[in-house]
PDB file of N, CA and C in Angstrom:
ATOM      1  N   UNK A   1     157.724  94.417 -13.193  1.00  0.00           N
ATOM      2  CA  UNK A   1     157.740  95.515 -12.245  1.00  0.00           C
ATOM      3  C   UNK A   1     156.585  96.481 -12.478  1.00  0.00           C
ATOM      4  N   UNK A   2     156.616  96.653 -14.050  1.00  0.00           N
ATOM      5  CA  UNK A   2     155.147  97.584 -13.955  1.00  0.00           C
ATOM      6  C   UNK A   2     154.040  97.120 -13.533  1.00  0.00           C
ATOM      7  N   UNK A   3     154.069  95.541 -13.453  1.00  0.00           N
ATOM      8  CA  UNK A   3     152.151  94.799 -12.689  1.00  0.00           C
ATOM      9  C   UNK A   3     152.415  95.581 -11.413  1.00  0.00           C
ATOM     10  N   UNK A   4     153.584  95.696 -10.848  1.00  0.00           N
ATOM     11  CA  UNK A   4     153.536  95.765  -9.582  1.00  0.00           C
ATOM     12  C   UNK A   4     153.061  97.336  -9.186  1.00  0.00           C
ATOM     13  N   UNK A   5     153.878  98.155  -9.760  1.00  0.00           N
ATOM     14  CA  UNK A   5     153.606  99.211  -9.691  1.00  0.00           C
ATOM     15  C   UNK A   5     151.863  99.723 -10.238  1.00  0.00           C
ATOM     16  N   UNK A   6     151.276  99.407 -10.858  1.00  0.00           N
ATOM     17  CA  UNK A   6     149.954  99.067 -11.578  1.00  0.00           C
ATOM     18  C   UNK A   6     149.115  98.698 -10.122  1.00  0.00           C
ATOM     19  N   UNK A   7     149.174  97.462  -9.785  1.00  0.00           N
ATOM     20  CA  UNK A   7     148.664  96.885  -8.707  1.00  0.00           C
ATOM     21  C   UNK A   7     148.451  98.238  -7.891  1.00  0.00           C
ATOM     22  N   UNK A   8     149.355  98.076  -7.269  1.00  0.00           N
ATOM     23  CA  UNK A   8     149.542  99.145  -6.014  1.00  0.00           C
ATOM     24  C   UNK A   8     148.701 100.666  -6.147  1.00  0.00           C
ATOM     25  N   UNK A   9     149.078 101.076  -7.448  1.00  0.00           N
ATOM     26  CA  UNK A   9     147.733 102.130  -7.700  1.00  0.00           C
ATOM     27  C   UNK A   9     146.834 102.076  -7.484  1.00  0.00           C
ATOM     28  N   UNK A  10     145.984 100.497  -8.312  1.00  0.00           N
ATOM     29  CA  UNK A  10     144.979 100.492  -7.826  1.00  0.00           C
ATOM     30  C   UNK A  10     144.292 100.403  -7.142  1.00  0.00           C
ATOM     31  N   UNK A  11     145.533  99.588  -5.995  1.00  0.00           N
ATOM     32  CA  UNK A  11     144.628  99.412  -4.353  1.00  0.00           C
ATOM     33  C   UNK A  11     144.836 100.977  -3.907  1.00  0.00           C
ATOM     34  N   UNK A  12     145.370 101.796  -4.080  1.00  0.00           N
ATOM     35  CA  UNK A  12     145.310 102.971  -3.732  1.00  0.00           C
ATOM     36  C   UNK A  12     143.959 103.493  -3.929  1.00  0.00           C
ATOM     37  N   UNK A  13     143.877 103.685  -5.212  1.00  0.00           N
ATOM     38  CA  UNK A  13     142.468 104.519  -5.883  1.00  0.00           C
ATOM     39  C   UNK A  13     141.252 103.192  -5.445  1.00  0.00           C
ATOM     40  N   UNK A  14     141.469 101.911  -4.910  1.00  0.00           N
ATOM     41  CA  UNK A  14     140.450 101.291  -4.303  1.00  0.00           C
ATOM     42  C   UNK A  14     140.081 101.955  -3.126  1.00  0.00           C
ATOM     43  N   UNK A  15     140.833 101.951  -2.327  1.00  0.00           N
ATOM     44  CA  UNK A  15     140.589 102.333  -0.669  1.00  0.00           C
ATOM     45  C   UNK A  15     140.191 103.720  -0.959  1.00  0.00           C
ATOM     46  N   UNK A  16     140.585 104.690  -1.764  1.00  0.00           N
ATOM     47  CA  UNK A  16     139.996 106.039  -2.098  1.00  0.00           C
ATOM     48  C   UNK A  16     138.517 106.065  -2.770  1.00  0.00           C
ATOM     49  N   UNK A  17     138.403 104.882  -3.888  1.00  0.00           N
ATOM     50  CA  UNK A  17     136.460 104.937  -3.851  1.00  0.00           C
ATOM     51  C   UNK A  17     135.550 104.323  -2.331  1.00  0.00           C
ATOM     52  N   UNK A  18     136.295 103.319  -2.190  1.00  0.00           N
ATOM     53  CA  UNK A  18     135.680 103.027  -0.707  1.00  0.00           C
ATOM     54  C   UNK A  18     135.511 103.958   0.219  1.00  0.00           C
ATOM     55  N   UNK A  19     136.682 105.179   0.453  1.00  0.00           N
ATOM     56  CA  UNK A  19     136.151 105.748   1.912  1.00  0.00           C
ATOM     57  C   UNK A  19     135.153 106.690   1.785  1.00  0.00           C
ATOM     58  N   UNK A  20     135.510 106.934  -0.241  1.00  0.00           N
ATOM     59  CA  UNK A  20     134.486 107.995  -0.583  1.00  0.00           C
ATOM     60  C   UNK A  20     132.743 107.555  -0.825  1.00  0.00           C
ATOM     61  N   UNK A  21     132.905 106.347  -0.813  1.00  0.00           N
ATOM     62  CA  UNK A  21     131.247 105.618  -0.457  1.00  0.00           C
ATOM     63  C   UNK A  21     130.802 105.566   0.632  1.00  0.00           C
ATOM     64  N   UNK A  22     131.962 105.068   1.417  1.00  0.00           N
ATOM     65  CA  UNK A  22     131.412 104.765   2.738  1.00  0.00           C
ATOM     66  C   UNK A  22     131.249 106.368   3.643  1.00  0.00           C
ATOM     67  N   UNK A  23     131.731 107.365   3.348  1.00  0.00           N
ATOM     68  CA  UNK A  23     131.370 108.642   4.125  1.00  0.00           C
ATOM     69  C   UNK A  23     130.296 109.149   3.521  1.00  0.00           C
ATOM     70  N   UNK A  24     129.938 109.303   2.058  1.00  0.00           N
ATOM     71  CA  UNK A  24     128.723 109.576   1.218  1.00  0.00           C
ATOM     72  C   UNK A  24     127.318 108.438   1.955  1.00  0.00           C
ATOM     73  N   UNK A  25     127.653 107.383   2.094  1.00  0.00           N
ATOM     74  CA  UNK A  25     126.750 106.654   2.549  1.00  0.00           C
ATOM     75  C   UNK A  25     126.300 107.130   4.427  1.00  0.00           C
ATOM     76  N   UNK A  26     127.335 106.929   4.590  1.00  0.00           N
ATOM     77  CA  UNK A  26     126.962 107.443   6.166  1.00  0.00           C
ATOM     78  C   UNK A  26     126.496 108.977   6.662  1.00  0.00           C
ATOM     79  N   UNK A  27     126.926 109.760   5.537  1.00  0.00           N
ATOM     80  CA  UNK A  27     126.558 110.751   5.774  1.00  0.00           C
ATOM     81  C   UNK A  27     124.880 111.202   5.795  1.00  0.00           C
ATOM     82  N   UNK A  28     124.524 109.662   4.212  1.00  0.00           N
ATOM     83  CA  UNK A  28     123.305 110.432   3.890  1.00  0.00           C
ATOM     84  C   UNK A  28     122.428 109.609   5.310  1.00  0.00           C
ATOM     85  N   UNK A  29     123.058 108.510   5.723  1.00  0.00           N
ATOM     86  CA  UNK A  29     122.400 108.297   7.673  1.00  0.00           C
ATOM     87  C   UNK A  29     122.517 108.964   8.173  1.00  0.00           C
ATOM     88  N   UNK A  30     123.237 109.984   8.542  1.00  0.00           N
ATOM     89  CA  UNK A  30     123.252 111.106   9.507  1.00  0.00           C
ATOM     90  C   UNK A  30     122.092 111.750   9.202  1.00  0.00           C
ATOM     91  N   UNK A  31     122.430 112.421   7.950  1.00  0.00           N
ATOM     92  CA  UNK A  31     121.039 113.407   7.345  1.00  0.00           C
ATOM     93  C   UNK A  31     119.452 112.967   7.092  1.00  0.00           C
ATOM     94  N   UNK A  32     119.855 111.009   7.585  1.00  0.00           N
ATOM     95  CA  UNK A  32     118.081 110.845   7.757  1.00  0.00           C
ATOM     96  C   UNK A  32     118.268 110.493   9.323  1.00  0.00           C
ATOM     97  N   UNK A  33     118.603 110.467  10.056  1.00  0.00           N
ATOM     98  CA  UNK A  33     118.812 111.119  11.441  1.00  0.00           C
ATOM     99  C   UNK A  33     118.155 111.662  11.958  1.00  0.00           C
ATOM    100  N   UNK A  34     118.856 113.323  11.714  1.00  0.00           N
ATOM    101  CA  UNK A  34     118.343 114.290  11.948  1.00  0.00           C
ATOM    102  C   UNK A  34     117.093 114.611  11.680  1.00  0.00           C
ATOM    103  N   UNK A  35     116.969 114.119   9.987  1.00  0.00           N
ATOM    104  CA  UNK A  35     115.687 114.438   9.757  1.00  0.00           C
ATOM    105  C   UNK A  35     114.847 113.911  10.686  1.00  0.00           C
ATOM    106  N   UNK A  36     114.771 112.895  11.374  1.00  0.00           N
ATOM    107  CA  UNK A  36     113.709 112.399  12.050  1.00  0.00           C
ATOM    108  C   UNK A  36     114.204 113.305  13.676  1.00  0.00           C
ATOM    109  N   UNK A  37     115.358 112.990  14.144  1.00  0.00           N
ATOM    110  CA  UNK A  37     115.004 113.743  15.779  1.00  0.00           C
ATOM    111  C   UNK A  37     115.646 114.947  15.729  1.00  0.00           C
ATOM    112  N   UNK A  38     116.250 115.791  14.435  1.00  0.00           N
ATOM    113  CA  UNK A  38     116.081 117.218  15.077  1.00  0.00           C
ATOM    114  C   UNK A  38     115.978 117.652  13.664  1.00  0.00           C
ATOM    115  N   UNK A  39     114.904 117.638  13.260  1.00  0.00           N
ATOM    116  CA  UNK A  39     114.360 118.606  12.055  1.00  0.00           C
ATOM    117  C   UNK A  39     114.890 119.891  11.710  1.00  0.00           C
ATOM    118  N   UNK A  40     115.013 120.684  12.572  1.00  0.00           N
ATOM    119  CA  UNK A  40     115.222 122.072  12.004  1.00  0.00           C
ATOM    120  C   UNK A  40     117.170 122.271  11.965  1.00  0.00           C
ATOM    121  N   UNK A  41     117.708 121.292  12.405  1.00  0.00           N
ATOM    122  CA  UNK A  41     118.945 121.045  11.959  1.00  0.00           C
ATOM    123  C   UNK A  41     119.094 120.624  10.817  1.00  0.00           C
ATOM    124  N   UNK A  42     118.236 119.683  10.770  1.00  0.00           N
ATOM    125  CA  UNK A  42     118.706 118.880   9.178  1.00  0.00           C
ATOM    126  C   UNK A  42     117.872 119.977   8.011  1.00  0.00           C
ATOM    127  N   UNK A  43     117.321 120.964   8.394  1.00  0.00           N
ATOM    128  CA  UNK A  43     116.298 121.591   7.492  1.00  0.00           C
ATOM    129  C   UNK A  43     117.800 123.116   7.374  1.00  0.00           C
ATOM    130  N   UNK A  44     118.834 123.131   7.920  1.00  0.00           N
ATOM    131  CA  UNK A  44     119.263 124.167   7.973  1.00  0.00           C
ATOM    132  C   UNK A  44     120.751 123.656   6.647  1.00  0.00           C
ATOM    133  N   UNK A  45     120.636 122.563   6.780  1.00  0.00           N
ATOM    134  CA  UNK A  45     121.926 121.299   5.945  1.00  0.00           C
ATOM    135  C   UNK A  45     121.215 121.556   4.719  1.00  0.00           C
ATOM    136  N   UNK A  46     120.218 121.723   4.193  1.00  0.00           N
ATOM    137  CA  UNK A  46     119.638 121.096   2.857  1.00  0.00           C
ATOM    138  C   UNK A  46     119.449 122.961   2.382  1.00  0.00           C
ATOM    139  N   UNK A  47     119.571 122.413   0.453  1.00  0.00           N
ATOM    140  CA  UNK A  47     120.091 123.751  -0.137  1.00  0.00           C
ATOM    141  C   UNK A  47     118.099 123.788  -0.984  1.00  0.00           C
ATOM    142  N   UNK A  48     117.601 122.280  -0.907  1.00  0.00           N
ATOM    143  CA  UNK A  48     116.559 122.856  -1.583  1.00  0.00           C
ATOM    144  C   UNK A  48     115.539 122.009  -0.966  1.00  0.00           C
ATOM    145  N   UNK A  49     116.027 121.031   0.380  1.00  0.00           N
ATOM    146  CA  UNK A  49     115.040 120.290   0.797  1.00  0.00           C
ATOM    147  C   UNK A  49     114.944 118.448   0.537  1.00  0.00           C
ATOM    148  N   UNK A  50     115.887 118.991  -0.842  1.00  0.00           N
ATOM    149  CA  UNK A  50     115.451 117.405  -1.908  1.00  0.00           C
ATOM    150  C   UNK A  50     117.286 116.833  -1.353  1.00  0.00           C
ATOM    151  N   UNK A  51     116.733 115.410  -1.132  1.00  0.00           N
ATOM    152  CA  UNK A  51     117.624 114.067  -0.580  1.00  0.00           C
ATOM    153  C   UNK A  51     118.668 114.759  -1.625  1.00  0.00           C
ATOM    154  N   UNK A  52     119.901 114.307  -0.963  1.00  0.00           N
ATOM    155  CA  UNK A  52     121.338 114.724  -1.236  1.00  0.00           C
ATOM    156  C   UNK A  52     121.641 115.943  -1.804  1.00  0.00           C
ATOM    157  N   UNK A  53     121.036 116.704  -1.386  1.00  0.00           N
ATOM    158  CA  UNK A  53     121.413 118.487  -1.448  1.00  0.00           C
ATOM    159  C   UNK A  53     121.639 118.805  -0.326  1.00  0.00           C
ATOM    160  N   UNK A  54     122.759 118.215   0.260  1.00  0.00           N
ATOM    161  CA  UNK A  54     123.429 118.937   1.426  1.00  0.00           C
ATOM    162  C   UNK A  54     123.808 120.260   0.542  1.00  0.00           C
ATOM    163  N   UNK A  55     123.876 121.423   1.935  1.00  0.00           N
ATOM    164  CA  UNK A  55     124.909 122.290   1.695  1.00  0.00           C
ATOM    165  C   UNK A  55     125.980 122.180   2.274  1.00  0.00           C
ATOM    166  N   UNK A  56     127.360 122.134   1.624  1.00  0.00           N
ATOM    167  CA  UNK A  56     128.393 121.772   1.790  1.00  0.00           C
ATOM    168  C   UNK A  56     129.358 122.645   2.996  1.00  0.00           C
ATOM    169  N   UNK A  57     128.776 124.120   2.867  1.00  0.00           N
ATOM    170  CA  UNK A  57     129.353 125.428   3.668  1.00  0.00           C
ATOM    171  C   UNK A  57     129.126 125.252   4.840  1.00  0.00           C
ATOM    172  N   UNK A  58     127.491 124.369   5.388  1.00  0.00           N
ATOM    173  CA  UNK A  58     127.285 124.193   6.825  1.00  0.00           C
ATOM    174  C   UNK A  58     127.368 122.680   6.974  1.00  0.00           C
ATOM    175  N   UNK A  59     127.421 121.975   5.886  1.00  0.00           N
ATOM    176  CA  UNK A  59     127.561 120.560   6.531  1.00  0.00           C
ATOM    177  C   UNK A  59     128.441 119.884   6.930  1.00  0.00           C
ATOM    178  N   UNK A  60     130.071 120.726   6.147  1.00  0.00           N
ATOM    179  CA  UNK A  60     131.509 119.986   6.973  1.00  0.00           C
ATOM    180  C   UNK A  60     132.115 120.836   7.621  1.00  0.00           C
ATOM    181  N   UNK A  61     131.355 121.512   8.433  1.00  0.00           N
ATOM    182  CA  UNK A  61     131.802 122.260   9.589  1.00  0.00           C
ATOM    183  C   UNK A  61     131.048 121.538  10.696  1.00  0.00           C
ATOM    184  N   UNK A  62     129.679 121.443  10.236  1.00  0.00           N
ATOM    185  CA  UNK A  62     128.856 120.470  11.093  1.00  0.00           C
ATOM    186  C   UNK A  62     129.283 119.098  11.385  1.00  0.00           C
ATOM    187  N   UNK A  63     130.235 118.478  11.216  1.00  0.00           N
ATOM    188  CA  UNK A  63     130.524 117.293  10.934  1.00  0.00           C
ATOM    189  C   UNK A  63     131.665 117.625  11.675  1.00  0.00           C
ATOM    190  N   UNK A  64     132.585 118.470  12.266  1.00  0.00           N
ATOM    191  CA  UNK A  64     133.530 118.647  12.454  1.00  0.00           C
ATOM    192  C   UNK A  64     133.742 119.568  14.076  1.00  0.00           C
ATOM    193  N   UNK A  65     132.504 120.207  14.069  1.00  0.00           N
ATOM    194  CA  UNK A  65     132.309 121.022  15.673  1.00  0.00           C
ATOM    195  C   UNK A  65     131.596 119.706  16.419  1.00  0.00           C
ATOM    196  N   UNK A  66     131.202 120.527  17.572  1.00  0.00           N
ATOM    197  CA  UNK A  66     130.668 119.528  18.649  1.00  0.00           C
ATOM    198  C   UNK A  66     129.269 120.057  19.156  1.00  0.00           C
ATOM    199  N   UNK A  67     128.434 120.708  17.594  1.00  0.00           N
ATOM    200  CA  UNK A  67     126.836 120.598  18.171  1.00  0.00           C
ATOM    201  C   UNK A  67     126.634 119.090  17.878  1.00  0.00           C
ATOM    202  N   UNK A  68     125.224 119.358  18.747  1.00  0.00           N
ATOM    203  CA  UNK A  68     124.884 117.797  18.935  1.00  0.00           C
ATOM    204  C   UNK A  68     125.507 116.650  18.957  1.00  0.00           C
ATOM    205  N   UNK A  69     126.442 116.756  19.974  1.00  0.00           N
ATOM    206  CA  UNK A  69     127.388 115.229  20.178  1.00  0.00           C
ATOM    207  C   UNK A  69     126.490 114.987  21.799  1.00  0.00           C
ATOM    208  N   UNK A  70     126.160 115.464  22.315  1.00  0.00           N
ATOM    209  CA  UNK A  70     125.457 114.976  23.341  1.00  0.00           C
ATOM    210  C   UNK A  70     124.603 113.416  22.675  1.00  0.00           C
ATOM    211  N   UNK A  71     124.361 113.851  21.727  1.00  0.00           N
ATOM    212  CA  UNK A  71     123.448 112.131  21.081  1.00  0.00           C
ATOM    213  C   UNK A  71     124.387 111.257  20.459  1.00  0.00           C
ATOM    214  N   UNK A  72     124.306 109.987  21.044  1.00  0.00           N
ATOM    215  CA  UNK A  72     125.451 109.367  21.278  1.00  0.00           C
ATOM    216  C   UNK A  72     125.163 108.943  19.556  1.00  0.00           C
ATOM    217  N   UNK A  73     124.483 108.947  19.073  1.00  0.00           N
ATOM    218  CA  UNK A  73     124.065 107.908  17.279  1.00  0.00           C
ATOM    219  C   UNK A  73     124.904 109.262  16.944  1.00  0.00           C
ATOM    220  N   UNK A  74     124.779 110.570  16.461  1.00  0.00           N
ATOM    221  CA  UNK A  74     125.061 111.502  15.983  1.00  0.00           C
ATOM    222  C   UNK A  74     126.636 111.737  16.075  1.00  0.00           C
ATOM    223  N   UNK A  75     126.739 111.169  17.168  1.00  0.00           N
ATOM    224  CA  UNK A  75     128.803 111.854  17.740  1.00  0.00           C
ATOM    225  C   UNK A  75     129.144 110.527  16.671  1.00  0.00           C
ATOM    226  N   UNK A  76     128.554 109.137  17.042  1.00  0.00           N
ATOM    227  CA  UNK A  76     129.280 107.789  16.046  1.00  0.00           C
ATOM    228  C   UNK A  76     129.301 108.266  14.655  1.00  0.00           C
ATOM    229  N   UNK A  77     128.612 108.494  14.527  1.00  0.00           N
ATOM    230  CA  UNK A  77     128.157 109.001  12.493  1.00  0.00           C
ATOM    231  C   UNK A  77     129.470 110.151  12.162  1.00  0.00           C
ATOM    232  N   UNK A  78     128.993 110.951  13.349  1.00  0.00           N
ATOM    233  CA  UNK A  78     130.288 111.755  12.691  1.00  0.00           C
ATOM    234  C   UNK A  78     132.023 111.446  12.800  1.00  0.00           C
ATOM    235  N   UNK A  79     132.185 110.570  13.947  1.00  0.00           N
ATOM    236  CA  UNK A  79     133.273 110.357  13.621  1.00  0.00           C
ATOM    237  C   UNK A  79     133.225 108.993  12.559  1.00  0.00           C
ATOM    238  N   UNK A  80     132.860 108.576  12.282  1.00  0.00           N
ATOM    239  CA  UNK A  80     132.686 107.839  10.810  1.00  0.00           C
ATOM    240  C   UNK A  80     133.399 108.161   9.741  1.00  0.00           C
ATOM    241  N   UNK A  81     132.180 109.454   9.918  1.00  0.00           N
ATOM    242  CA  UNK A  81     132.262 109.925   8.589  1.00  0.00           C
ATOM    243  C   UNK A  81     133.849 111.037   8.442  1.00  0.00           C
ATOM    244  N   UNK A  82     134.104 111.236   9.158  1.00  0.00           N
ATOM    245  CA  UNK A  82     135.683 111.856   9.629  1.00  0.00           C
ATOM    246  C   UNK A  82     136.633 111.368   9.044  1.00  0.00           C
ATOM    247  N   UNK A  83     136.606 110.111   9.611  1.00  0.00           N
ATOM    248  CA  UNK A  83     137.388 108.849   9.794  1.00  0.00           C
ATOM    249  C   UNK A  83     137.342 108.607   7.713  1.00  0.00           C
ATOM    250  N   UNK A  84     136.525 108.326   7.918  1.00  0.00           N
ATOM    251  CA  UNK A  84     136.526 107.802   6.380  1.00  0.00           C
ATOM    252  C   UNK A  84     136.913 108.721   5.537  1.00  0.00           C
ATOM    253  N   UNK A  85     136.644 109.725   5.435  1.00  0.00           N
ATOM    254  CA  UNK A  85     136.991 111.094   4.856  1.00  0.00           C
ATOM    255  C   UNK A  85     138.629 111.265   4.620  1.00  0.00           C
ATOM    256  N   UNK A  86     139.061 111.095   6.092  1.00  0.00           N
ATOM    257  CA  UNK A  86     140.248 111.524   6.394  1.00  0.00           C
ATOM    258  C   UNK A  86     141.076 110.164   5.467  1.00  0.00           C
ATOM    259  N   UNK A  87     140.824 109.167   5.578  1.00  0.00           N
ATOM    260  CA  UNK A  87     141.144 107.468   4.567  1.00  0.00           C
ATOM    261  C   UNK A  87     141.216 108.087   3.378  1.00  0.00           C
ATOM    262  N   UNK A  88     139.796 108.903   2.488  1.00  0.00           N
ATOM    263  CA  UNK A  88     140.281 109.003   1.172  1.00  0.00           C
ATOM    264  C   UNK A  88     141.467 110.040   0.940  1.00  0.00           C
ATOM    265  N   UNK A  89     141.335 111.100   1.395  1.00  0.00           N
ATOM    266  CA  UNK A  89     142.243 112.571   1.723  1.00  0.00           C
ATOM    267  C   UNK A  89     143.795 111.617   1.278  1.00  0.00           C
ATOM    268  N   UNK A  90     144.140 110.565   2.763  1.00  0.00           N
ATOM    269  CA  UNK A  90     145.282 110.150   2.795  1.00  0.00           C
ATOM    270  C   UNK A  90     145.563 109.235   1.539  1.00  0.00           C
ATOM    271  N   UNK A  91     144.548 108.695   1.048  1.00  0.00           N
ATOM    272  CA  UNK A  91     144.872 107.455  -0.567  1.00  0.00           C
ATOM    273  C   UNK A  91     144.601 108.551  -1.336  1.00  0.00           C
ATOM    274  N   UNK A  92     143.927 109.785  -1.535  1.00  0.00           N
ATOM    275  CA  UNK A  92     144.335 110.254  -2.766  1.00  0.00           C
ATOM    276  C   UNK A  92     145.769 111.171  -2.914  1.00  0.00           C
ATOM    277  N   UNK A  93     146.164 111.471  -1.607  1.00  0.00           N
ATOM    278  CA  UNK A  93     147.659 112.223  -1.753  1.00  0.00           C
ATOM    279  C   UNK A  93     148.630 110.688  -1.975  1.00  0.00           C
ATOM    280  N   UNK A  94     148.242 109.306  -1.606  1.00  0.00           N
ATOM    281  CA  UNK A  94     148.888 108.540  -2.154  1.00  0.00           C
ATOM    282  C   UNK A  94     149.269 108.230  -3.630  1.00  0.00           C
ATOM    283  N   UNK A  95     147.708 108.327  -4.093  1.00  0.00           N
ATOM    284  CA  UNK A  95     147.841 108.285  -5.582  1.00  0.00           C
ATOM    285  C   UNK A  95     149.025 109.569  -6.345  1.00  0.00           C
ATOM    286  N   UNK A  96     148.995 110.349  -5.390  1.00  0.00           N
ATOM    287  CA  UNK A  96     149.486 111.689  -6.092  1.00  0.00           C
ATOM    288  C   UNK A  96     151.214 111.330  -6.146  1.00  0.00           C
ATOM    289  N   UNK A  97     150.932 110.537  -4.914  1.00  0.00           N
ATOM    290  CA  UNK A  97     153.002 110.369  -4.849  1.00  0.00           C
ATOM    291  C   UNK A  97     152.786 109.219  -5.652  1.00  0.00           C
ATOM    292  N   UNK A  98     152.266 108.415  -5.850  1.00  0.00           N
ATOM    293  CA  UNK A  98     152.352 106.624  -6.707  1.00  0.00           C
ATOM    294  C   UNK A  98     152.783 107.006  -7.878  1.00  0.00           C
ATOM    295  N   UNK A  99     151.836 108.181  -8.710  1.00  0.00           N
ATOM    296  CA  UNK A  99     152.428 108.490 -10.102  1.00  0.00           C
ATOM    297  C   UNK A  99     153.857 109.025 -10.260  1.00  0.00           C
ATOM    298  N   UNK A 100     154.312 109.701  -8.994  1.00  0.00           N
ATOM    299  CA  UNK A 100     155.492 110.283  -9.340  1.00  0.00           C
ATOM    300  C   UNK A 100     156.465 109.491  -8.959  1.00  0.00           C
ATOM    301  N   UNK A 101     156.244 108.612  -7.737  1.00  0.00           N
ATOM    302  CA  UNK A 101     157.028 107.891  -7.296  1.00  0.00           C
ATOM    303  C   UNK A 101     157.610 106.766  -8.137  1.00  0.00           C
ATOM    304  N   UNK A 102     156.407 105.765  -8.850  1.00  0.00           N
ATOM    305  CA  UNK A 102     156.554 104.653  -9.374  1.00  0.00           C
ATOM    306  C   UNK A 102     156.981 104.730 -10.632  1.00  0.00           C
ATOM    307  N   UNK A 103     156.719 105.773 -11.706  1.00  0.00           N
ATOM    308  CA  UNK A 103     157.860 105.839 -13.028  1.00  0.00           C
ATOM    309  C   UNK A 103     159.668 105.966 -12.429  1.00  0.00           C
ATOM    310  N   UNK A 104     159.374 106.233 -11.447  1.00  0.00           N
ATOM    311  CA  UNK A 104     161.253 106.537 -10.653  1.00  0.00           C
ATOM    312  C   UNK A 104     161.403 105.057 -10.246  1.00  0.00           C
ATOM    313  N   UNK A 105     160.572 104.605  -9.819  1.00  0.00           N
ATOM    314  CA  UNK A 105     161.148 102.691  -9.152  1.00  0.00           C
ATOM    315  C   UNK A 105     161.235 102.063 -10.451  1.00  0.00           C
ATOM    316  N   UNK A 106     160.405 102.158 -11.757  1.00  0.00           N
ATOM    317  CA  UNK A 106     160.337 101.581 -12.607  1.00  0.00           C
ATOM    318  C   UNK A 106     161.943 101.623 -13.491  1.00  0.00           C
ATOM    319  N   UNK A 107     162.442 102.947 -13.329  1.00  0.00           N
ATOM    320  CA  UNK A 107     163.478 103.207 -13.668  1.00  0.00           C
ATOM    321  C   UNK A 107     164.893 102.618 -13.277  1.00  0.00           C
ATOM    322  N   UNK A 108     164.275 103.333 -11.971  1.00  0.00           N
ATOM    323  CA  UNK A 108     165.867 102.279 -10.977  1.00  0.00           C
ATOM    324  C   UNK A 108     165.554 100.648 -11.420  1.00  0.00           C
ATOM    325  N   UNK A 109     164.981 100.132 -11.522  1.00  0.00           N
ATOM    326  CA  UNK A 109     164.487  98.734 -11.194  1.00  0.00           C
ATOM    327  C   UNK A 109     164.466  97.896 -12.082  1.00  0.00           C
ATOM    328  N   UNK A 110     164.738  98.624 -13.780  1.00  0.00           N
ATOM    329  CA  UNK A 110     164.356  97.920 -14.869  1.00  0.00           C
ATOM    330  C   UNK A 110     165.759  98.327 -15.439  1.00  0.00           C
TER     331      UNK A 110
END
């Protein structure tokens, strides 16, 4: 019973490094994006200029309003990156119930 319970964590905390790659990855496409067709957006995201220094205060608000959804590449990216976001959010409050949950199944069960 504990493989089982074991298992199941880890596909938890799997799908939680995955969505957290796959939104880190897509994000940093968004941010070479912009950089190329609207510069002074992507120049307003960056804290010192240098690749993966988003600022965090304007970039997941940006990710979350509806400037620049008129460009159809920009609206896909962001709901992506939403989407994926919202995947780890939901597997890491999983992980949070797995630990509490699964010493209690282990109990009943053994």
């Amino acid at each position: 019973m504990v493989d089982i319970i074991l298992w199941g964590f880890m596909l938890i905390a799997f799908n939680f490094a995955l969505g957290g790659v796959i939104s880190i990855a897509t994000g940093q496409h968004l941010s070479n994006y912009l950089k190329k067709h609207n510069y002074p957006r992507w120049k307003t995201h960056r804290i010192l200029g240098v690749p993966l220094t988003n600022n965090p205060f304007k970039t997941f608000p940006y990710i979350y309003n509806n400037q620049d959804t008129q460009d159809k590449k920009i609206l896909k990216l962001k709901i992506i990156i939403r989407y994926w976001m919202m995947h780890s959010l939901v597997s890491a409050m999983l992980m949070l119930v797995w630990v509490v949950v699964g010493p209690l199944l282990e109990k009943l069960l053994i």
